[in-house]
C-alpha atoms as a PDB file:
ATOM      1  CA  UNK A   1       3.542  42.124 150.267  1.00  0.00           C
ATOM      2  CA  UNK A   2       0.786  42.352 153.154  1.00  0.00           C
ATOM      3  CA  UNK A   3      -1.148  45.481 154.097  1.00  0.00           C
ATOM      4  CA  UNK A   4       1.768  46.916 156.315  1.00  0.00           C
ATOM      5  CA  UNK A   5       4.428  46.551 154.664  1.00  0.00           C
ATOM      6  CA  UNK A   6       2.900  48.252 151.329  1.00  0.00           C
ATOM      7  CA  UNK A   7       1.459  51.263 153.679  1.00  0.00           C
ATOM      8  CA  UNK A   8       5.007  51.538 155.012  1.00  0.00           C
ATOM      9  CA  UNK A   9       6.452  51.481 151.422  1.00  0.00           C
ATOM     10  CA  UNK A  10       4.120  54.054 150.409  1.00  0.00           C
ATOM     11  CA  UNK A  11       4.310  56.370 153.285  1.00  0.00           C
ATOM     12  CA  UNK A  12       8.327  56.302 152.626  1.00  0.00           C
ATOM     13  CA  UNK A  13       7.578  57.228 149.188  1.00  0.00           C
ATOM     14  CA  UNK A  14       5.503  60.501 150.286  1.00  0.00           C
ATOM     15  CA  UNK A  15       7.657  61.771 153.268  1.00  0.00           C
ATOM     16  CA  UNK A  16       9.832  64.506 153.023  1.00  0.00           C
ATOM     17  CA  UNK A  17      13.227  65.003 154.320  1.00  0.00           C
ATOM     18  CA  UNK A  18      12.963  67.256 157.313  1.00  0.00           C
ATOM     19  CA  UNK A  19      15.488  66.146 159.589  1.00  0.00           C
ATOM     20  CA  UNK A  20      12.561  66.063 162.266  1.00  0.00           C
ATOM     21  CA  UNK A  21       9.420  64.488 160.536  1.00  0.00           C
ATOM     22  CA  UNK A  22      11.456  62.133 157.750  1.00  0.00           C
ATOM     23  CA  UNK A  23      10.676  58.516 157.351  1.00  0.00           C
ATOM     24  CA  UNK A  24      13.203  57.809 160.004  1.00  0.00           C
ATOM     25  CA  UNK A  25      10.845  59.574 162.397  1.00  0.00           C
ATOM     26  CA  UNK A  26       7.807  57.526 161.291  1.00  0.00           C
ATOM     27  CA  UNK A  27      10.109  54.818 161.894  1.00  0.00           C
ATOM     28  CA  UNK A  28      11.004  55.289 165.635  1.00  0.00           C
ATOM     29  CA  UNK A  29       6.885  56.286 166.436  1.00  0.00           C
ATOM     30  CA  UNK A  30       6.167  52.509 164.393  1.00  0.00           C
ATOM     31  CA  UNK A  31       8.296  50.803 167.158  1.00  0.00           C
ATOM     32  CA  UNK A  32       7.225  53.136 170.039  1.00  0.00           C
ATOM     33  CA  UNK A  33       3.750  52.373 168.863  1.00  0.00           C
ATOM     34  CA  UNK A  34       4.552  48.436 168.289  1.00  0.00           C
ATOM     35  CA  UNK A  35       5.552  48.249 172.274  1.00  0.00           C
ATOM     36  CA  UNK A  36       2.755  49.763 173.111  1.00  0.00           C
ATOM     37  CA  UNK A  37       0.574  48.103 171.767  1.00  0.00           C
ATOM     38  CA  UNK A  38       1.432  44.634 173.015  1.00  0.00           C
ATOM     39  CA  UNK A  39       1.115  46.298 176.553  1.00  0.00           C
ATOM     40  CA  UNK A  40      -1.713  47.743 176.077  1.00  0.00           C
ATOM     41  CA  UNK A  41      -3.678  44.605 173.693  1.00  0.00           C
ATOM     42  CA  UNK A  42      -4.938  46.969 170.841  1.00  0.00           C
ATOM     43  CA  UNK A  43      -5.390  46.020 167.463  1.00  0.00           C
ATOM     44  CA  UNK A  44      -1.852  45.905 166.088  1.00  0.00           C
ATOM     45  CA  UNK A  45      -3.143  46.220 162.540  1.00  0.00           C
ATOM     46  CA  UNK A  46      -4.735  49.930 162.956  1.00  0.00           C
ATOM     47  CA  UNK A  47      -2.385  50.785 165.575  1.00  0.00           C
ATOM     48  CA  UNK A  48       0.554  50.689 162.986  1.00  0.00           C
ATOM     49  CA  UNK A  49      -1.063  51.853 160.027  1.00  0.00           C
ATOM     50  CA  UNK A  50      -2.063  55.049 162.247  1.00  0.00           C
ATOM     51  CA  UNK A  51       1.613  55.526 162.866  1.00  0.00           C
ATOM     52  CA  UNK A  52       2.633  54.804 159.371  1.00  0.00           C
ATOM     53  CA  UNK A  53       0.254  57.686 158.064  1.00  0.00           C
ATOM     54  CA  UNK A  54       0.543  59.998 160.958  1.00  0.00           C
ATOM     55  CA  UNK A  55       2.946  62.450 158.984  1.00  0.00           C
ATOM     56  CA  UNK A  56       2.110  62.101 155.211  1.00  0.00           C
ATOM     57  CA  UNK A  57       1.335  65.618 155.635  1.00  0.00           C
ATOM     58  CA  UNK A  58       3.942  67.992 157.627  1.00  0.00           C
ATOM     59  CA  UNK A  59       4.449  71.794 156.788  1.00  0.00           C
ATOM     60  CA  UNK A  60       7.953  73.114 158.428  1.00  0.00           C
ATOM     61  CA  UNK A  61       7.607  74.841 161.691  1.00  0.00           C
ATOM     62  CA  UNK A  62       8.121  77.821 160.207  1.00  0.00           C
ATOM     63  CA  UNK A  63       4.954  77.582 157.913  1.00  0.00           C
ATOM     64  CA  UNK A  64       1.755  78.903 159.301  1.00  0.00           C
ATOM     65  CA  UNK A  65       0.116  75.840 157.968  1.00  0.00           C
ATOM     66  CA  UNK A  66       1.684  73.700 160.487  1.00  0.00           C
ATOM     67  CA  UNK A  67      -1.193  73.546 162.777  1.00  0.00           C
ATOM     68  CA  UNK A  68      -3.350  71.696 159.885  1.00  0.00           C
ATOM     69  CA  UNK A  69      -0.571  69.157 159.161  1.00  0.00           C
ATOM     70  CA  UNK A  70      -2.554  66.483 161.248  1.00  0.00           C
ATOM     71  CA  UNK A  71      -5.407  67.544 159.726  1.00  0.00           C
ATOM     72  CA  UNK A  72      -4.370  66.777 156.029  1.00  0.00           C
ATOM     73  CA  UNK A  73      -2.625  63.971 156.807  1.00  0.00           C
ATOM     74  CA  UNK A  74      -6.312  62.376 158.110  1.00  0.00           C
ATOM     75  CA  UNK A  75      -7.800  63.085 155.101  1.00  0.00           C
ATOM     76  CA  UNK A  76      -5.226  61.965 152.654  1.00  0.00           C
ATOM     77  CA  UNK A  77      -5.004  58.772 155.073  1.00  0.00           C
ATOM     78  CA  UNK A  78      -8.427  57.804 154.124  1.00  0.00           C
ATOM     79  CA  UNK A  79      -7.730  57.898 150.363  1.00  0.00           C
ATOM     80  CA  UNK A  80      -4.406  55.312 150.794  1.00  0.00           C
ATOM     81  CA  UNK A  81      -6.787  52.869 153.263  1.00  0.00           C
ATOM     82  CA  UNK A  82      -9.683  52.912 150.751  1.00  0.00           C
ATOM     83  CA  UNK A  83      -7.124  51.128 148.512  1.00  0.00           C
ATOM     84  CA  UNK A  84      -7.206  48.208 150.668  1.00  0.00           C
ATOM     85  CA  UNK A  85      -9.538  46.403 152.404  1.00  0.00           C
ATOM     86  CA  UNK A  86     -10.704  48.072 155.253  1.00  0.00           C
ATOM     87  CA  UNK A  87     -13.775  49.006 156.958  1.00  0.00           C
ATOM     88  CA  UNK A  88     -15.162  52.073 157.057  1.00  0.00           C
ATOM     89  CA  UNK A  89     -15.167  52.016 161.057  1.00  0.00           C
ATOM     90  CA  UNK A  90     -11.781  51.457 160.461  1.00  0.00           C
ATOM     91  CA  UNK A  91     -10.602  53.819 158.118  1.00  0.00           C
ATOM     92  CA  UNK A  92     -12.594  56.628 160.771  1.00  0.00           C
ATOM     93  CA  UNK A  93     -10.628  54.713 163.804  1.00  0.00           C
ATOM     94  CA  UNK A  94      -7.326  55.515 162.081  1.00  0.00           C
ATOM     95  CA  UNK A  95      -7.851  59.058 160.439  1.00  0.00           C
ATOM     96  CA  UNK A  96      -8.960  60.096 164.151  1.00  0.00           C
ATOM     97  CA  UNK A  97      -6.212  58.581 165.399  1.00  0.00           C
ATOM     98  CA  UNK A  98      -4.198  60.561 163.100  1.00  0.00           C
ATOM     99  CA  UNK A  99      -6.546  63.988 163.343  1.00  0.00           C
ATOM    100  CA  UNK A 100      -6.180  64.207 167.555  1.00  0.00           C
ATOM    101  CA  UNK A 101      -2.699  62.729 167.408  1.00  0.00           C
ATOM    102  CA  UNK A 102      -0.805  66.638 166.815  1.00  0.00           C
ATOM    103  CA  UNK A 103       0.772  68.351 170.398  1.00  0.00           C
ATOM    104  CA  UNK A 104      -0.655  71.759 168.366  1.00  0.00           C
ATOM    105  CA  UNK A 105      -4.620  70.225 168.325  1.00  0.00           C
ATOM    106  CA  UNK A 106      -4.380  69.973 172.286  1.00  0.00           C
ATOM    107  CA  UNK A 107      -6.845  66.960 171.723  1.00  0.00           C
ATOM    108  CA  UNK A 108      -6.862  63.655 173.480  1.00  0.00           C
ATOM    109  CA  UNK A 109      -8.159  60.672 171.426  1.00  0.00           C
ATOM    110  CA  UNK A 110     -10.679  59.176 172.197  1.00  0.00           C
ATOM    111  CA  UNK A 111     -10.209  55.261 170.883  1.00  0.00           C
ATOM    112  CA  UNK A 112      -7.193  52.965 172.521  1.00  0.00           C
ATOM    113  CA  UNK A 113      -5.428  53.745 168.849  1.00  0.00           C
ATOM    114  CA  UNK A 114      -5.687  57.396 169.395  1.00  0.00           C
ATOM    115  CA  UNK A 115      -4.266  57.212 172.324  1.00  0.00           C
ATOM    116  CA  UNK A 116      -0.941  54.849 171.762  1.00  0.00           C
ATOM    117  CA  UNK A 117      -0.351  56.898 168.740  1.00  0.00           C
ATOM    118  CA  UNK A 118      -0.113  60.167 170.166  1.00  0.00           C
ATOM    119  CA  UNK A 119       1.786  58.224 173.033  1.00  0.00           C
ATOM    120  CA  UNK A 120       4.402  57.181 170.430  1.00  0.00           C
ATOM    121  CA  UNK A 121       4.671  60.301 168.675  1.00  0.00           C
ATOM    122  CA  UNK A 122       5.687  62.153 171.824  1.00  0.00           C
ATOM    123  CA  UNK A 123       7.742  59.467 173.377  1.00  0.00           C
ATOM    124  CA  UNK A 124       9.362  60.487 169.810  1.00  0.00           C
ATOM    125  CA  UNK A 125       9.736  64.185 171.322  1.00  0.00           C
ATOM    126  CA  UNK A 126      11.188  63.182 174.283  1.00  0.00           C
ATOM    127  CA  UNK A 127      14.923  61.526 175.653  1.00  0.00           C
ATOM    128  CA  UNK A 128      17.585  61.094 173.385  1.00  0.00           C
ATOM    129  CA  UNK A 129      16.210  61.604 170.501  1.00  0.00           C
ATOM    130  CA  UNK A 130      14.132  64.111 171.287  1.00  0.00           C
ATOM    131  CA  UNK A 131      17.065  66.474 172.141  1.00  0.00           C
ATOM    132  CA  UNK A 132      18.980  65.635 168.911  1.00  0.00           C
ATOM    133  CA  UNK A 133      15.615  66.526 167.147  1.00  0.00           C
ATOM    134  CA  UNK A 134      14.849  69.803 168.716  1.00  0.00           C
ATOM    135  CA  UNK A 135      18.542  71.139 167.843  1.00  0.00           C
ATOM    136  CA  UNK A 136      18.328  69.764 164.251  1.00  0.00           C
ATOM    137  CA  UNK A 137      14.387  72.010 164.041  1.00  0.00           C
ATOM    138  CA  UNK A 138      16.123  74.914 165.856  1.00  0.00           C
ATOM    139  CA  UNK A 139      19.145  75.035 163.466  1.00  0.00           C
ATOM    140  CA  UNK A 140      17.064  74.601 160.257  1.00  0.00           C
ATOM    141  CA  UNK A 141      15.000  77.590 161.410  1.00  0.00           C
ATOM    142  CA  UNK A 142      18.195  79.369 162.570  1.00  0.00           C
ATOM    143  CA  UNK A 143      17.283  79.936 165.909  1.00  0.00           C
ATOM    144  CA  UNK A 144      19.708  80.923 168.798  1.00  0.00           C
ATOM    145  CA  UNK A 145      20.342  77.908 171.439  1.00  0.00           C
ATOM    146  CA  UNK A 146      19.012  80.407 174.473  1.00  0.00           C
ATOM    147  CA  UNK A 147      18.152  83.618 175.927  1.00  0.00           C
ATOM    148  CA  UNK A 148      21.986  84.871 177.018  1.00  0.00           C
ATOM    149  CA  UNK A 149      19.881  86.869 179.855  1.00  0.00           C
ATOM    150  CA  UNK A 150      17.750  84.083 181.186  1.00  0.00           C
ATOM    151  CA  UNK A 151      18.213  80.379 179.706  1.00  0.00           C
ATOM    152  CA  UNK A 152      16.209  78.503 181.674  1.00  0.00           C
ATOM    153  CA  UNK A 153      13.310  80.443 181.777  1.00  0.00           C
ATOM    154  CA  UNK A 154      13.543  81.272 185.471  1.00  0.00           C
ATOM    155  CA  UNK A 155      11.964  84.801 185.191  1.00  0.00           C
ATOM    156  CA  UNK A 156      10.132  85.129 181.899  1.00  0.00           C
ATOM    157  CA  UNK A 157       7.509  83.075 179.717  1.00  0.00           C
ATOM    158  CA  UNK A 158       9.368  80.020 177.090  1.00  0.00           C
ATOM    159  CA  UNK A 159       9.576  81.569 173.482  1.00  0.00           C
ATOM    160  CA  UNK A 160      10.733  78.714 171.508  1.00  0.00           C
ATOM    161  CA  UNK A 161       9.835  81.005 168.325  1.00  0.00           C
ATOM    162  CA  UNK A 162      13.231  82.538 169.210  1.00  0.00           C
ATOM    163  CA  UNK A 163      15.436  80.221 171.779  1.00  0.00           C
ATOM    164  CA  UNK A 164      16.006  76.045 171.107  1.00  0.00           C
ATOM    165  CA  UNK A 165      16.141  75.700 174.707  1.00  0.00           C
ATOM    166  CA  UNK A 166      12.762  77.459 175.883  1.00  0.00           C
ATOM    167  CA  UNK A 167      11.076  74.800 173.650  1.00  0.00           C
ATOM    168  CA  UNK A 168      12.406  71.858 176.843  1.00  0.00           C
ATOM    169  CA  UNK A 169      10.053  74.230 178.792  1.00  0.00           C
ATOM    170  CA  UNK A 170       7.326  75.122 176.503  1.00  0.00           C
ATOM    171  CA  UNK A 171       6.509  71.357 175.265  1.00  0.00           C
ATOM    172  CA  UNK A 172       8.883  68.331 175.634  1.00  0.00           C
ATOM    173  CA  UNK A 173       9.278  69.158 179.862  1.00  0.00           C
ATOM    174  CA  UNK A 174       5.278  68.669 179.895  1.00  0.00           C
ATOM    175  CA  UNK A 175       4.291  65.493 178.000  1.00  0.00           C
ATOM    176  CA  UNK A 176       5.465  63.447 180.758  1.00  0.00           C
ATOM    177  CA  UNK A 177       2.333  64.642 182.685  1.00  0.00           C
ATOM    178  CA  UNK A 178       0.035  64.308 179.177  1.00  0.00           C
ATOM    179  CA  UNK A 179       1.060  60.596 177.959  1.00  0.00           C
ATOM    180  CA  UNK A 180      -2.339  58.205 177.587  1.00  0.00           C
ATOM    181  CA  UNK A 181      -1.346  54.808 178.683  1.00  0.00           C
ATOM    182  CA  UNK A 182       0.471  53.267 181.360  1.00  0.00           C
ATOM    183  CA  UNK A 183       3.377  51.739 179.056  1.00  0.00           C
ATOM    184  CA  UNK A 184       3.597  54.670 177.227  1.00  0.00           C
ATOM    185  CA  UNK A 185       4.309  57.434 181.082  1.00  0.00           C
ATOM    186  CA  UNK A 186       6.552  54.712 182.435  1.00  0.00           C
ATOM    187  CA  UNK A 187       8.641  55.141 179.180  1.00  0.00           C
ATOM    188  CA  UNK A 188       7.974  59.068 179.022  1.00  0.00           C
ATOM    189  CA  UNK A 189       9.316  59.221 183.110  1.00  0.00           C
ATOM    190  CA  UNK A 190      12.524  57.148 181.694  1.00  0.00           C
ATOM    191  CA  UNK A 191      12.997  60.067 178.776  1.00  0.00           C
ATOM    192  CA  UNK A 192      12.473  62.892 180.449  1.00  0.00           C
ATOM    193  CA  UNK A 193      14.667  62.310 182.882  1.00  0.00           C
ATOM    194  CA  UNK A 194      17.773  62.451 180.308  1.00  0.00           C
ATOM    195  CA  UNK A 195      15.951  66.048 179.240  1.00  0.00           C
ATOM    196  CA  UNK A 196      16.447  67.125 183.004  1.00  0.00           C
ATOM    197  CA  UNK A 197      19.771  65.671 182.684  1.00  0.00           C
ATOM    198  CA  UNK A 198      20.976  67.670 180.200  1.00  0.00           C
ATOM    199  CA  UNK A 199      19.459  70.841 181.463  1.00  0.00           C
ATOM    200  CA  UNK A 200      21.610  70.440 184.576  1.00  0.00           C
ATOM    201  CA  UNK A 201      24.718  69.770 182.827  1.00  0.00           C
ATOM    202  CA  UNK A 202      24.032  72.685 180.223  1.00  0.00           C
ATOM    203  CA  UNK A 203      23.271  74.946 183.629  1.00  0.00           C
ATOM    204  CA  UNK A 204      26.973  73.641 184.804  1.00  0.00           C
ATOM    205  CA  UNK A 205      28.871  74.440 181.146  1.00  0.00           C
ATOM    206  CA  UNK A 206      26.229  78.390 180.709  1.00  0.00           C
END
């Protein structure tokens, strides 16, 4: 078994089973990442074990230590890559990758594997996907789908504490605009327009 396929095996092995940051999840941000990469010629090897380790640690939404789930995954990060042979330059590369990576740090990365990370992460947010995930989160923390009064946030800030749908308006909407690399916005442009897509049809059904 090489490096990546044990580091996948044992970030499977730590995951939980929230519908929205489960294996499955690391999963789809490993590919996003892997196409990335090949656009953008960064080091495959750190690129993937980034996106491998990015969630080892990931409080529910609901949990006020959510903000520090980045955080703690870093650090336990660089206690699974001291097992194997890398660098110290590269265990820092990766557990800063994985640090700045989180929509909640409002950081951008600084290194090329920073960067396609968070890129894959939110491309994970975003589309398809990212609507089937943001319904799953909203349901688990029994919120209501929207504001009866104003669902599309035409007159009032996005609370998506409360409504599923403010959170199109309060995040996934915006990191279109916030993607890092040039693979990774042409993709985003492609995904958010099924977001605006669905907005218009829920407008027609409201």
């Amino acid at each position: 078994m090489n490096v990546i396929d044990s580091i996948k095996s044992k970030s499977k092995e730590i995951m939980d089973n929230d519908s929205a940051h489960d294996f499955d999840h690391v999963m789809r941000v490993y590919k996003n990442a892997q196409k990335i990469c090949k656009k953008e010629k960064a080091n495959e090897k750190l690129v993937l074990c980034s996106a491998l380790l990015h969630d080892i640690v990931s409080y529910p939404k609901s949990d006020k230590r959510s903000k520090f789930s980045s955080i703690e995954s870093a650090q336990k990060s660089k206690l699974i890559l001291k097992k194997y042979n890398f660098s110290k330059e590269e265990i820092i590369i990766i557990s800063d990758a994985i640090r700045d990576h989180s929509f909640s740090q409002n950081k951008t990365p600084e290194s090329i594997v920073g960067k396609i990370l968070q890129d894959a992460d939110r491309l994970d947010a975003i589309g398809a996907i990212g609507i089937a995930r943001v319904f799953a989160t909203g349901g688990s923390l029994r919120r209501q789908f929207y504001n009866i009064d104003d669902p599309f946030c035409k007159t009032r800030k996005p609370n998506d504490k409360i409504w599923t749908v403010d959170h199109f308006y309060q995040k996934l909407l915006k990191l279109e605009s916030l993607m890092n690399t040039k693979s990774g916005k042409m993709e985003a442009q492609e995904r958010t327009k099924m977001l605006k897509e669905f907005l218009n049809q829920l407008k027609k059904e409201l």
